[in-house]
Protein backbone atom coordinates (compact mmCIF):
# COMPACT_ATOMS: atom_id res chain seq x y z
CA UNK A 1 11.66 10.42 -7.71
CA UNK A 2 12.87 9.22 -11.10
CA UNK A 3 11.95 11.05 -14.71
CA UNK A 4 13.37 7.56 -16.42
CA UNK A 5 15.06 8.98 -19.70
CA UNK A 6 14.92 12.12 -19.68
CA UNK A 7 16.84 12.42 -16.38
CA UNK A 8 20.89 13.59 -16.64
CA UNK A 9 22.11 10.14 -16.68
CA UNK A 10 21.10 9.34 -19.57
CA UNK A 11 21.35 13.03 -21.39
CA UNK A 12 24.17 13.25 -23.78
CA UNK A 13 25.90 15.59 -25.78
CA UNK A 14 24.97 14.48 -29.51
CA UNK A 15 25.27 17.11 -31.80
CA UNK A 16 27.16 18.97 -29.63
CA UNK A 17 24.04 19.97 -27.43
CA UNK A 18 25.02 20.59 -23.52
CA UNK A 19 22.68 18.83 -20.73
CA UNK A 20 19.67 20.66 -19.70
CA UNK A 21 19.59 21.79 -16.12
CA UNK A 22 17.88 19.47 -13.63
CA UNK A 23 14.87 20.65 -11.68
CA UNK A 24 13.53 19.21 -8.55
CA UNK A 25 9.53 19.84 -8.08
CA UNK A 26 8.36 20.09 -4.44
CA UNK A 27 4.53 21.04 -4.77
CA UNK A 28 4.50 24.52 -5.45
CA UNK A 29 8.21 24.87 -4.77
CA UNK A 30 11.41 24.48 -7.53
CA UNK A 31 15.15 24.17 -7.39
CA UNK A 32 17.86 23.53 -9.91
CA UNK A 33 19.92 20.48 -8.29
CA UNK A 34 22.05 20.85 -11.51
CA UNK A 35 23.23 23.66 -13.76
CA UNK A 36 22.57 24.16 -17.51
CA UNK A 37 25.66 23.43 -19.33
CA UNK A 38 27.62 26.12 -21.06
CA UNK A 39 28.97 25.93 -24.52
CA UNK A 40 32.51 26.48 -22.28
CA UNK A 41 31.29 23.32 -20.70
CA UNK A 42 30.81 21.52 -23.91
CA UNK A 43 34.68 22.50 -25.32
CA UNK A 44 36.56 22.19 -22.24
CA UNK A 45 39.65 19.87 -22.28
CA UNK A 46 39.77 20.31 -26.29
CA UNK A 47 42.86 21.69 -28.01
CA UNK A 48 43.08 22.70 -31.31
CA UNK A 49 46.50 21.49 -33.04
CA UNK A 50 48.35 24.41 -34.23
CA UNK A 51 48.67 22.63 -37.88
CA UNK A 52 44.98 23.48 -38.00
CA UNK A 53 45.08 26.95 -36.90
């Protein structure tokens, strides 16, 4: 039930690389539990000053 590091709570987005989608494994059987992050995802909330545009 636990992938230990490599699971989303400890994924981060160094290098401005978004979070892998999560996959649960049941047998013969997947689901994504948790989206692949967009780059949208990544720059969401920023603003760009308008002395730097």
């Amino acid at each position: 039930m636990s992938v230990g590091a490599y699971g989303f709570t400890m994924a981060s987005n160094y290098n401005a690389h978004p979070r892998p989608p999560e996959v649960l494994v049941d047998g013969d059987s997947f689901y994504i539990v948790r989206e692949r992050e967009s780059f949208e995802d990544l720059i969401k909330g920023e603003v760009i000053p308008p002395v730097l545009q």
